[in-house]
C-alpha atoms as a PDB file:
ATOM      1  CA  UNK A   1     -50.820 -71.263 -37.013  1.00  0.00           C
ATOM      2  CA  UNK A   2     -49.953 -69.370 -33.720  1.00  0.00           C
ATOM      3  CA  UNK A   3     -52.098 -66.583 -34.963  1.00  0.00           C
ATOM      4  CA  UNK A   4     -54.981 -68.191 -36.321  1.00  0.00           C
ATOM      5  CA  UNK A   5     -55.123 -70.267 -32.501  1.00  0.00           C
ATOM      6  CA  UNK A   6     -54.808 -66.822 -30.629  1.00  0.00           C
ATOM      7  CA  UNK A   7     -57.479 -65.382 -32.612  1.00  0.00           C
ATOM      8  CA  UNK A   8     -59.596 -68.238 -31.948  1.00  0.00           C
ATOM      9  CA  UNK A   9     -58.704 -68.219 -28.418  1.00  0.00           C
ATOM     10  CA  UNK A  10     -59.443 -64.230 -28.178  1.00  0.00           C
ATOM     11  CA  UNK A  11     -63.102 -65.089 -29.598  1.00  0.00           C
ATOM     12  CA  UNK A  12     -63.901 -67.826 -27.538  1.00  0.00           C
ATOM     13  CA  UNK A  13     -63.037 -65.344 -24.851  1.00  0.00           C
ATOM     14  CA  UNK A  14     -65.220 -62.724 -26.288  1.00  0.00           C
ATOM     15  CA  UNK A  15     -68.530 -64.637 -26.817  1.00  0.00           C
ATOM     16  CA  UNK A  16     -67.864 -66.716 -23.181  1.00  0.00           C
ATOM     17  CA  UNK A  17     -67.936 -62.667 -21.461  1.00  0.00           C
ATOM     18  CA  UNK A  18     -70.986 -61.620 -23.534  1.00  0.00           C
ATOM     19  CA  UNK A  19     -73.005 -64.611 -22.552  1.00  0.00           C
ATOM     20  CA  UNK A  20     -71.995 -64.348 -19.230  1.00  0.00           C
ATOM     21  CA  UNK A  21     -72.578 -61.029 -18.510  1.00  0.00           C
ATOM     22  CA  UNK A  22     -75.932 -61.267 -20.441  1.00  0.00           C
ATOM     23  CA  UNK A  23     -76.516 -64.061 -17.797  1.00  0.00           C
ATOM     24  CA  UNK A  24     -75.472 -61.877 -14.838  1.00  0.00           C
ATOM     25  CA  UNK A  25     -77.084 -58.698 -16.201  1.00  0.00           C
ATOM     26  CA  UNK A  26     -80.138 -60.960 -15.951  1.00  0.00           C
ATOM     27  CA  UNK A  27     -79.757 -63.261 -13.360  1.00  0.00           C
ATOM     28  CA  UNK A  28     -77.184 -62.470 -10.683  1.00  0.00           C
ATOM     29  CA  UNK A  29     -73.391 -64.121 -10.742  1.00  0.00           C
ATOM     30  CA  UNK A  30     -74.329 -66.907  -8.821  1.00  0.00           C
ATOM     31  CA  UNK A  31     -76.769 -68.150 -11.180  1.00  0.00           C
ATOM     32  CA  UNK A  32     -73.617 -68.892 -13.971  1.00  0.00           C
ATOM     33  CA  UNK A  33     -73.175 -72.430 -14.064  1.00  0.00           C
ATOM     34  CA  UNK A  34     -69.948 -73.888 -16.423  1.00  0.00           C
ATOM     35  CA  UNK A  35     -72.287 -76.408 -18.940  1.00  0.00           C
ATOM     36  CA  UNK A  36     -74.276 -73.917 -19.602  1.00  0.00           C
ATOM     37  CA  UNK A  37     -72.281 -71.067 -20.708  1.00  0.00           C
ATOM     38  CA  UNK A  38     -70.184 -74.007 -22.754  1.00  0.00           C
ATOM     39  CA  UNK A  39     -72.932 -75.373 -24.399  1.00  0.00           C
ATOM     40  CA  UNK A  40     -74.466 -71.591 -25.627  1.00  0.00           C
ATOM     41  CA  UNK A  41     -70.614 -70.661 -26.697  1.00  0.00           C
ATOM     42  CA  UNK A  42     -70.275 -74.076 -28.493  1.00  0.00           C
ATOM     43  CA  UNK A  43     -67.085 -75.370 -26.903  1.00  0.00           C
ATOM     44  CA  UNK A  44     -66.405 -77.897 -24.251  1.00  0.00           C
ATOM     45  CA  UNK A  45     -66.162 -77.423 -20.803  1.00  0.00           C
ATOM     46  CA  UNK A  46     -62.636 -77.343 -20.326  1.00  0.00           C
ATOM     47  CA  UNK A  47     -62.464 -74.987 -23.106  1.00  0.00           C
ATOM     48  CA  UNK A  48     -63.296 -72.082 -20.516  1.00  0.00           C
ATOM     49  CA  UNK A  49     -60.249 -72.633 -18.475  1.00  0.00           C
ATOM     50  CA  UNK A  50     -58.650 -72.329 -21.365  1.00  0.00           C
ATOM     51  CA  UNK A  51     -58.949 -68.681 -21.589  1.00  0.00           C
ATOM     52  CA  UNK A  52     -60.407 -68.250 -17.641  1.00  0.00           C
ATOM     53  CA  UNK A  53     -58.275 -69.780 -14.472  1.00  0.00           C
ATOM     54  CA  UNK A  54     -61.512 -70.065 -13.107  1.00  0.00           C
ATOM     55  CA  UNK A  55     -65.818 -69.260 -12.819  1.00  0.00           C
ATOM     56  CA  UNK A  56     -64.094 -66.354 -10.256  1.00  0.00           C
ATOM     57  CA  UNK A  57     -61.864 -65.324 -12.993  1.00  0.00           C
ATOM     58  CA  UNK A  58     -64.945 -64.820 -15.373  1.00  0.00           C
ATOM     59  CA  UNK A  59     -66.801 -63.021 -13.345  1.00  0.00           C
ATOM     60  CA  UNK A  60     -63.774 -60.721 -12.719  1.00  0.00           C
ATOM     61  CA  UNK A  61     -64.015 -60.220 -16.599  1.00  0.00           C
ATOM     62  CA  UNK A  62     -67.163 -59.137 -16.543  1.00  0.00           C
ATOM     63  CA  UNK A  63     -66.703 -56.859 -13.468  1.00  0.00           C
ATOM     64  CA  UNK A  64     -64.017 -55.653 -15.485  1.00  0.00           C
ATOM     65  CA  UNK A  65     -66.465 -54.140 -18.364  1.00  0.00           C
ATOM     66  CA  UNK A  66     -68.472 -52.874 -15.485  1.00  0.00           C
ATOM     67  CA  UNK A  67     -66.285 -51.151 -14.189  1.00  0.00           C
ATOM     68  CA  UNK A  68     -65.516 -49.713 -17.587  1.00  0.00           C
ATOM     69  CA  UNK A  69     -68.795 -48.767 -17.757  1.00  0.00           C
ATOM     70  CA  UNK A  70     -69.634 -47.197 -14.255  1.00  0.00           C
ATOM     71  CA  UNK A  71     -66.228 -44.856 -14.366  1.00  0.00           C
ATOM     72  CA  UNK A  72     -68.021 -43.750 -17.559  1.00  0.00           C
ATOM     73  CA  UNK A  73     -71.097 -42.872 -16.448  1.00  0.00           C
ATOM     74  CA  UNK A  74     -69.434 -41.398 -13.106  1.00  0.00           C
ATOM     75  CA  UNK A  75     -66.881 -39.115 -15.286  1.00  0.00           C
ATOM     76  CA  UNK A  76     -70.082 -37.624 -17.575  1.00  0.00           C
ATOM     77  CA  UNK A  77     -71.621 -37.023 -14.597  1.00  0.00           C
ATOM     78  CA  UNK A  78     -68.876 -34.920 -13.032  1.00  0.00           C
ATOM     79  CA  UNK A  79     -67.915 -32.844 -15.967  1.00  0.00           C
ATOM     80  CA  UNK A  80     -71.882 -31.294 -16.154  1.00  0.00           C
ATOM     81  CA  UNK A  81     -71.228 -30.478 -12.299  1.00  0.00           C
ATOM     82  CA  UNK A  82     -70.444 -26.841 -11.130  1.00  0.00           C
ATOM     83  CA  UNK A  83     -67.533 -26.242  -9.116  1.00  0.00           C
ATOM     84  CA  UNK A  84     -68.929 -26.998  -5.545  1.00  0.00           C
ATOM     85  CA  UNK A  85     -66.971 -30.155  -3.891  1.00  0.00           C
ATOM     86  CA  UNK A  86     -69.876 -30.673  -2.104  1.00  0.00           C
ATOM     87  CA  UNK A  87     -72.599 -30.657  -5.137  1.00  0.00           C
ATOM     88  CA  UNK A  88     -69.765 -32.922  -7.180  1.00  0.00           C
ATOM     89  CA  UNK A  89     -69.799 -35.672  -4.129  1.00  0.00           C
ATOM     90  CA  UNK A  90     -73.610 -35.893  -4.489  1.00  0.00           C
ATOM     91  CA  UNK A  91     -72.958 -35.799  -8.497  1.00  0.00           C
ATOM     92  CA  UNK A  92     -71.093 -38.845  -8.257  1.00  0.00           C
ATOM     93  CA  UNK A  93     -73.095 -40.449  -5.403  1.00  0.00           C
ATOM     94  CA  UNK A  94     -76.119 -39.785  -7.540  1.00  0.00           C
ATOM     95  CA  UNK A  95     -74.674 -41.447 -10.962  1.00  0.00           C
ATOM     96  CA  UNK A  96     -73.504 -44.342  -8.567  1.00  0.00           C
ATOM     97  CA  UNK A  97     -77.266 -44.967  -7.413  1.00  0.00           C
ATOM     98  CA  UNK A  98     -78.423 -44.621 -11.266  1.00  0.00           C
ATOM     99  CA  UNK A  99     -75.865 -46.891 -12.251  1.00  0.00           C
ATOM    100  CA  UNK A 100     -76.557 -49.509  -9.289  1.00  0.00           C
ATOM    101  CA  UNK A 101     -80.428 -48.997 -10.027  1.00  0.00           C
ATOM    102  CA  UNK A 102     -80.327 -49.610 -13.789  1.00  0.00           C
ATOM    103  CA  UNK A 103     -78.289 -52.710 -13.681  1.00  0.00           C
ATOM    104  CA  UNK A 104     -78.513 -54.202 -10.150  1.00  0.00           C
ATOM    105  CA  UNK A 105     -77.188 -57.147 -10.845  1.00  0.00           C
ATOM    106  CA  UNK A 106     -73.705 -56.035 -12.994  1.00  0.00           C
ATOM    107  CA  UNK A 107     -73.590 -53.762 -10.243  1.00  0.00           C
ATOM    108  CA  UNK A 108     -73.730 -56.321  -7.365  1.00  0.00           C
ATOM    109  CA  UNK A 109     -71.386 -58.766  -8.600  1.00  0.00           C
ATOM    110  CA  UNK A 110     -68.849 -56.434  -7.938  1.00  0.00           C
ATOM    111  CA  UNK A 111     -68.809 -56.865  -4.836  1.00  0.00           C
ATOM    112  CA  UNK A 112     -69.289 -61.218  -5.100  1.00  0.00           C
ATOM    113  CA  UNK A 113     -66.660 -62.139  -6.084  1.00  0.00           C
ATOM    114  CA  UNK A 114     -64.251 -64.057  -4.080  1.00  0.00           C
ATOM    115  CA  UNK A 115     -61.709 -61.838  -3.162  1.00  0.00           C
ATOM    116  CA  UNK A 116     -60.520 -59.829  -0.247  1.00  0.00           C
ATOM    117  CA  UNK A 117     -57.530 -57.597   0.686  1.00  0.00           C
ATOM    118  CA  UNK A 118     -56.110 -61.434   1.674  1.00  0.00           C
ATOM    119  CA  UNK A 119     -56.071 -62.847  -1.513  1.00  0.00           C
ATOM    120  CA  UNK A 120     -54.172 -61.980  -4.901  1.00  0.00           C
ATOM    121  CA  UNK A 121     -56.388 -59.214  -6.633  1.00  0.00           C
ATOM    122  CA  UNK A 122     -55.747 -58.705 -10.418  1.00  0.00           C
ATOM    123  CA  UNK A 123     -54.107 -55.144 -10.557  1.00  0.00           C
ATOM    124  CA  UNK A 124     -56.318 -53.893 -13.436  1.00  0.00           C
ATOM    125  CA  UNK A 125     -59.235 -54.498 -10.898  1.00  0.00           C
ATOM    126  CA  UNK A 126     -57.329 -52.450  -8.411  1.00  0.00           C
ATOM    127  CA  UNK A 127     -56.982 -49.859 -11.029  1.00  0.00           C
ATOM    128  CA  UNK A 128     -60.299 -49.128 -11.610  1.00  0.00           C
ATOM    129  CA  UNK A 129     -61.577 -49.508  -7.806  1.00  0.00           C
ATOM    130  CA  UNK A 130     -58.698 -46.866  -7.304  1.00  0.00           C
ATOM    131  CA  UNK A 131     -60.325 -44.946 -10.500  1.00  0.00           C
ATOM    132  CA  UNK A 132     -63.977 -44.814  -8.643  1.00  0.00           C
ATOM    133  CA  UNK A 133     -61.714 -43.575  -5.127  1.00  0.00           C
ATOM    134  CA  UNK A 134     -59.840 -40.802  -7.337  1.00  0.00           C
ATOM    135  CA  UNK A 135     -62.918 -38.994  -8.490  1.00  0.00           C
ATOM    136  CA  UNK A 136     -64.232 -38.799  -4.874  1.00  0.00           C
ATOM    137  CA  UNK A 137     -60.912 -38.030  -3.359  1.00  0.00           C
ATOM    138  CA  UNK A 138     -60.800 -35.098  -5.758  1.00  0.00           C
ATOM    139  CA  UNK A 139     -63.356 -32.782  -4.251  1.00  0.00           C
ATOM    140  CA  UNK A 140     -62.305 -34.080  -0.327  1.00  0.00           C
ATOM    141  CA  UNK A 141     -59.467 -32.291  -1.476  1.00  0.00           C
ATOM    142  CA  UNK A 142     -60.847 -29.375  -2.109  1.00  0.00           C
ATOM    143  CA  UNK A 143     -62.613 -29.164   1.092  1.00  0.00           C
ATOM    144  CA  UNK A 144     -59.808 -29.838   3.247  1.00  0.00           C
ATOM    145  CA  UNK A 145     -56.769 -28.556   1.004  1.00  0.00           C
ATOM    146  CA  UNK A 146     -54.120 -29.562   4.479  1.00  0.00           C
ATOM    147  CA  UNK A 147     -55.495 -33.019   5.118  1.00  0.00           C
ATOM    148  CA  UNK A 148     -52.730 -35.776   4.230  1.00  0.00           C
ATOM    149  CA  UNK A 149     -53.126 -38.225   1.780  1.00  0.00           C
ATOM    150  CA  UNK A 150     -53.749 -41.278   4.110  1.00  0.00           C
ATOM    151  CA  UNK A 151     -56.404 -38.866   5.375  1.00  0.00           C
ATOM    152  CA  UNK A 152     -58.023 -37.895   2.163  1.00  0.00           C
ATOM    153  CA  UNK A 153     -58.347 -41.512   1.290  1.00  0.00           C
ATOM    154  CA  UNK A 154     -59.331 -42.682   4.662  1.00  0.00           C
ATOM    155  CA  UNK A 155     -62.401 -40.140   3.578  1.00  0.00           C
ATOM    156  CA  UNK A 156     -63.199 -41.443   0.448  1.00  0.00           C
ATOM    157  CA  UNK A 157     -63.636 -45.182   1.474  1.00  0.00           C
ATOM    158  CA  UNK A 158     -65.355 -43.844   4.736  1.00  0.00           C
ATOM    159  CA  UNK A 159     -67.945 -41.808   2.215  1.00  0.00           C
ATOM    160  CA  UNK A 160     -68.022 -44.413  -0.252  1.00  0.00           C
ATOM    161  CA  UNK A 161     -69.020 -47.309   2.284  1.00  0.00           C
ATOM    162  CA  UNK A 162     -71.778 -44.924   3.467  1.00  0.00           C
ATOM    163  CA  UNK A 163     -73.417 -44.453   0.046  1.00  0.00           C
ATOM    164  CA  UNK A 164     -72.689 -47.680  -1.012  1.00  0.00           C
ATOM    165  CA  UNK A 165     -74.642 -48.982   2.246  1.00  0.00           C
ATOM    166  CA  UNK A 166     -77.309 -46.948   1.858  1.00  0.00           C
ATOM    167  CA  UNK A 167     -77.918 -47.994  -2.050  1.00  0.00           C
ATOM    168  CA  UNK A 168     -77.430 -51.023  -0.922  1.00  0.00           C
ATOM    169  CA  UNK A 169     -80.221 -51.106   1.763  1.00  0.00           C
ATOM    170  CA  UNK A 170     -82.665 -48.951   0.116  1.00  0.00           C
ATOM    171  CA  UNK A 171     -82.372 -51.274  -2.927  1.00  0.00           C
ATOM    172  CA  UNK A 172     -82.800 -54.814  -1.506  1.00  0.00           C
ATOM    173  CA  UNK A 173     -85.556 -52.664   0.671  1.00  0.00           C
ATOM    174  CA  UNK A 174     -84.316 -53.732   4.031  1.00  0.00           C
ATOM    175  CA  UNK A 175     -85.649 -53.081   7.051  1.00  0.00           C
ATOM    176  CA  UNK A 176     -82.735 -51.231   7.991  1.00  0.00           C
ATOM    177  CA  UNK A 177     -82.446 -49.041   5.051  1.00  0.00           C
ATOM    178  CA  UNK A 178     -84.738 -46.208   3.771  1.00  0.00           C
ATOM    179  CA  UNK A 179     -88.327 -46.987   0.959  1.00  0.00           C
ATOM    180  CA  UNK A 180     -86.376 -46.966  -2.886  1.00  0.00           C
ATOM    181  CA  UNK A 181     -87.887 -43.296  -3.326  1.00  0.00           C
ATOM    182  CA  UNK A 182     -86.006 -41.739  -0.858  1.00  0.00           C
ATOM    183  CA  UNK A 183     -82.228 -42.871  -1.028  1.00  0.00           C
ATOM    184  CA  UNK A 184     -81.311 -39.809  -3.199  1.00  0.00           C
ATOM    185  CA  UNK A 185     -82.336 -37.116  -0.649  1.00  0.00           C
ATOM    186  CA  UNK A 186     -80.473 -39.747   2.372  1.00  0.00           C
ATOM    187  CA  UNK A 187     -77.678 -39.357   0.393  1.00  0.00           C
ATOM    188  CA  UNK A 188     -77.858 -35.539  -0.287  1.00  0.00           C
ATOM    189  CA  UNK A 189     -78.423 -35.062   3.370  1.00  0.00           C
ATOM    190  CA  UNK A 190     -75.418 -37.123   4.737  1.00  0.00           C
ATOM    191  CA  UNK A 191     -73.090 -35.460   2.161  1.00  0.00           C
ATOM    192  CA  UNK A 192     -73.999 -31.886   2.813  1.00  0.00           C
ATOM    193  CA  UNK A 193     -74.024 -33.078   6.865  1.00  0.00           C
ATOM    194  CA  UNK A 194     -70.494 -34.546   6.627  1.00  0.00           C
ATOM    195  CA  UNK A 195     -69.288 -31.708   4.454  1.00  0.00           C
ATOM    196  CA  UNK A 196     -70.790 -28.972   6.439  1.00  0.00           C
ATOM    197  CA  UNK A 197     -72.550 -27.472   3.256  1.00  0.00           C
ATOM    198  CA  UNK A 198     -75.971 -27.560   5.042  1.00  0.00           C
ATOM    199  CA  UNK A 199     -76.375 -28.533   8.789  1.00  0.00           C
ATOM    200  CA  UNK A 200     -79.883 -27.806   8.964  1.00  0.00           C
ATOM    201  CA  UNK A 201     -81.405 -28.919   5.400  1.00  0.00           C
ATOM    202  CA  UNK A 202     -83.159 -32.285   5.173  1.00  0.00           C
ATOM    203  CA  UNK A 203     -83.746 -32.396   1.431  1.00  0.00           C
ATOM    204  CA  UNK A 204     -81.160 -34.138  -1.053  1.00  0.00           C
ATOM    205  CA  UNK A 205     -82.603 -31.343  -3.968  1.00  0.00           C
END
């Protein structure tokens, strides 16, 4: 009886995260409303705090296969690079801005959800945050062999909320940011500036 009412629980579960990341994928987080994702799954309301705390918690569940996902695409994308560090940072800031392009949404509520370094992340979501970090931390490494650790990861997040902000920009096309068509070469040219690969090239090629 146990069992059978895990299993049952474990499915509900299932089809409540593919509707709602269908729903994201489509619409953005904030358009996921309770009723809604009950009626479609065929339970009652309360039956999705039975397997979610919360909405937040859903989300996180979602985020969680995007995550999944994105590491994924990042990792094939590293192991075609050559052995530059610098060419493997714009490898992985390059798969990042395909990912974010392809499914803005997924990729956006990421980075809705309510949570800050204040409140009680989940440590699988730490995990793979600290996943995306590793693989840029790797080549920084490379680069500067004697830096410390708190160093080395003081780089990463420093290069990753660059990027980030300038996918970010470019793809809500703010004013601020740079036209869709030319966030690739920004990138390329603040990786190979920060690196020191190229302090006079412009392109991102």
């Amino acid at each position: 009886m146990a069992r059978d009412t895990e299993k049952r629980r474990a499915e509900l579960r299932d089809r409540l995260l593919d509707i709602a990341e269908r729903e994201v994928r489509n619409n953005g987080a904030a358009s996921l409303r309770a009723r809604a994702l009950a009626s479609e799954a065929g339970c009652a309301v309360g039956a999705i705090y039975n397997v979610f705390d919360d909405m937040t918690g859903l989300v996180l569940a979602v985020n969680g296969r995007t995550f999944g996902r994105l590491g994924e695409t990042v990792t094939n994308a590293v192991a075609k690079a050559g052995p530059d560090p610098t060419e493997q940072l714009i490898t992985i800031a390059r798969s990042y801005l395909a990912f974010a392009s392809t499914d803005p949404n997924l990729w956006r509520a990421l980075f809705v959800a309510d949570m800050s370094t204040d409140s009680a992340v989940p440590a699988w979501y730490l995990q793979e945050l600290q996943r995306l970090f590793a693989m840029i931390a790797a080549p920084l490494t490379k680069l500067h062999p004697d830096a410390p650790p708190d160093e080395i990861d003081l780089m990463t997040r420093t290069l990753f909320s660059s990027v980030h902000g300038i996918i970010l920009l470019g793809l809500e096309r703010r004013i601020s940011g740079v036209p869709e068509a030319k966030i690739e070469e920004m990138i390329g040219f603040l990786l190979r500036r920060v690196t020191g690969a190229d302090k006079g090239r412009v392109s991102g090629d």
